[in-house]
Protein backbone atom coordinates (compact mmCIF):
# COMPACT_ATOMS: atom_id res chain seq x y z
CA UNK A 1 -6.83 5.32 -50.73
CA UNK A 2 -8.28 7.85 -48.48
CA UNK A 3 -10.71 5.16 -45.86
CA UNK A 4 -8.14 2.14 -47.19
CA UNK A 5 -11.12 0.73 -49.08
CA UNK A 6 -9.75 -1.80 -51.72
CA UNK A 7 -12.51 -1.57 -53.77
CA UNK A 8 -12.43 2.08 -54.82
CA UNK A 9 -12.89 3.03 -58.27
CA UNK A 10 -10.23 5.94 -59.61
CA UNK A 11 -12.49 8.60 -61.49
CA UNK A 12 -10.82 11.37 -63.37
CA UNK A 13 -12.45 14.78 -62.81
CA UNK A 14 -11.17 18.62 -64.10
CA UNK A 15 -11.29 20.94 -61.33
CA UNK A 16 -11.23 25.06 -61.87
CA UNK A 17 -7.57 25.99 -60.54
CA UNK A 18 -8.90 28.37 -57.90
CA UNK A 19 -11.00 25.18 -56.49
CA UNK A 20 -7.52 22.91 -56.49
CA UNK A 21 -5.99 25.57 -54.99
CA UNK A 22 -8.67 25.23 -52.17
CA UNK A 23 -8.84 22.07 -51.50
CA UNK A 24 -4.85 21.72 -51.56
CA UNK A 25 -4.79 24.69 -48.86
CA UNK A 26 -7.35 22.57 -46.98
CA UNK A 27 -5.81 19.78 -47.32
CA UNK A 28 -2.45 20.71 -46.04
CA UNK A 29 -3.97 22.50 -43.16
CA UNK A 30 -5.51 19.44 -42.07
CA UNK A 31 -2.48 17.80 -43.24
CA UNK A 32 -4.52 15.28 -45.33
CA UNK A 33 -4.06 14.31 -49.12
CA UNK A 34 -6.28 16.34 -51.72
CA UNK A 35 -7.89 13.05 -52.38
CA UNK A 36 -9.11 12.65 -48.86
CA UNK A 37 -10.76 16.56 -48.55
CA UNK A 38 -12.47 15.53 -51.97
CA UNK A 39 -13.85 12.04 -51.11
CA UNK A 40 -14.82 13.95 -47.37
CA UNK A 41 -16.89 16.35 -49.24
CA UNK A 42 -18.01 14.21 -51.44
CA UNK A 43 -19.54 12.09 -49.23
CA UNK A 44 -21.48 15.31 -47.48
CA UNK A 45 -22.86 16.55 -50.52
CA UNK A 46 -24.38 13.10 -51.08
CA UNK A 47 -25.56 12.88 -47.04
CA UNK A 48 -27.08 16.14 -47.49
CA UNK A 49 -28.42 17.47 -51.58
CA UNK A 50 -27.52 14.19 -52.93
CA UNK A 51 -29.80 12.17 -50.16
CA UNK A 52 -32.66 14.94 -50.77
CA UNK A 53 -32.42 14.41 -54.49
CA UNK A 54 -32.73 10.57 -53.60
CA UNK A 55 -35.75 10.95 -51.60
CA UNK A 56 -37.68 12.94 -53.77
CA UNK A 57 -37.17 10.41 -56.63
CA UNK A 58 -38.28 7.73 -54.35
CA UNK A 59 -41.43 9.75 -53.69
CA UNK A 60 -42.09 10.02 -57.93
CA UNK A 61 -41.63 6.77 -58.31
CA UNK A 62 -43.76 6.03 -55.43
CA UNK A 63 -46.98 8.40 -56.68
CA UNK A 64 -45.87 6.93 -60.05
CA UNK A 65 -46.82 3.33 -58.65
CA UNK A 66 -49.53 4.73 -57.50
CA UNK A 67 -49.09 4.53 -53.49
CA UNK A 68 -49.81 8.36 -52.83
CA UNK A 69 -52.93 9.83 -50.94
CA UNK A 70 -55.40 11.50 -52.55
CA UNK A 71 -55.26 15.37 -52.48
CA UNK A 72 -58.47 16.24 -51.16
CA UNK A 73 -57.73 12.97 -48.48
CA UNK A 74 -54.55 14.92 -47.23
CA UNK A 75 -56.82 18.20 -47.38
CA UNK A 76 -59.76 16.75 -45.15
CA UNK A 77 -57.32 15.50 -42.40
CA UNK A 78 -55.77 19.02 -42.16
CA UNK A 79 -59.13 20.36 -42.04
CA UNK A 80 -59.67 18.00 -39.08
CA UNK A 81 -56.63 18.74 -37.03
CA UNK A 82 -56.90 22.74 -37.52
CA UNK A 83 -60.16 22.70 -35.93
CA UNK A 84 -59.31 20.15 -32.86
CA UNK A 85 -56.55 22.57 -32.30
CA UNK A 86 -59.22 25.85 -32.40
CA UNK A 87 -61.41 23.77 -30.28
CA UNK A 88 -58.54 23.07 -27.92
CA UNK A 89 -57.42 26.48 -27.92
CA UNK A 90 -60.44 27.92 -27.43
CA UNK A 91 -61.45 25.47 -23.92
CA UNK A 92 -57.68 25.87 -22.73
CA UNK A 93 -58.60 30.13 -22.97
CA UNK A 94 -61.77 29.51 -21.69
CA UNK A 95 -60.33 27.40 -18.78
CA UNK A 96 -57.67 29.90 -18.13
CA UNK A 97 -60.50 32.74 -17.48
């Protein structure tokens, strides 16, 4: 197995040629087995789109459960921080005259 991991699970997947003809250029250029390229990217798609995909379920079934913050709550603390940055602006341009 590509990390040596005895519990792996075989999986049967059909590939477009031009995509096995890829990964087996890849593969012998890093002088790995196919298997290994595919489990490597694999395992980025899932760190990466896969995780995001993840996350943004979590966040559904978070609102779902009903641990979100209110809209207009979200809205009123942006309104807050816009204007302690204009006000901070504003004395650091005034202080700067």
């Amino acid at each position: 197995m590509p990390d040596g991991s005895s519990n792996a699970i075989p999986i049967s997947v059909r590939l477009p040629a031009d995509i096995v003809e890829k990964l087996d250029k890849v593969a012998a250029i890093m002088e790995r087995p196919r298997s290994w390229v595919i489990l490597d990217a694999i395992r980025e798609y899932l760190a990466d789109e896969g995780q995001e995909v993840l996350d943004i379920q979590a966040s559904i079934e978070e609102l779902d459960r009903g641990e979100g913050i209110p809209f207009e709550q979200v809205l009123e603390e942006m309104r807050r921080r816009v204007e302690e940055a204009e006000i901070k602006a504003k004395a650091a341009k005034d202080t700067a005259r």
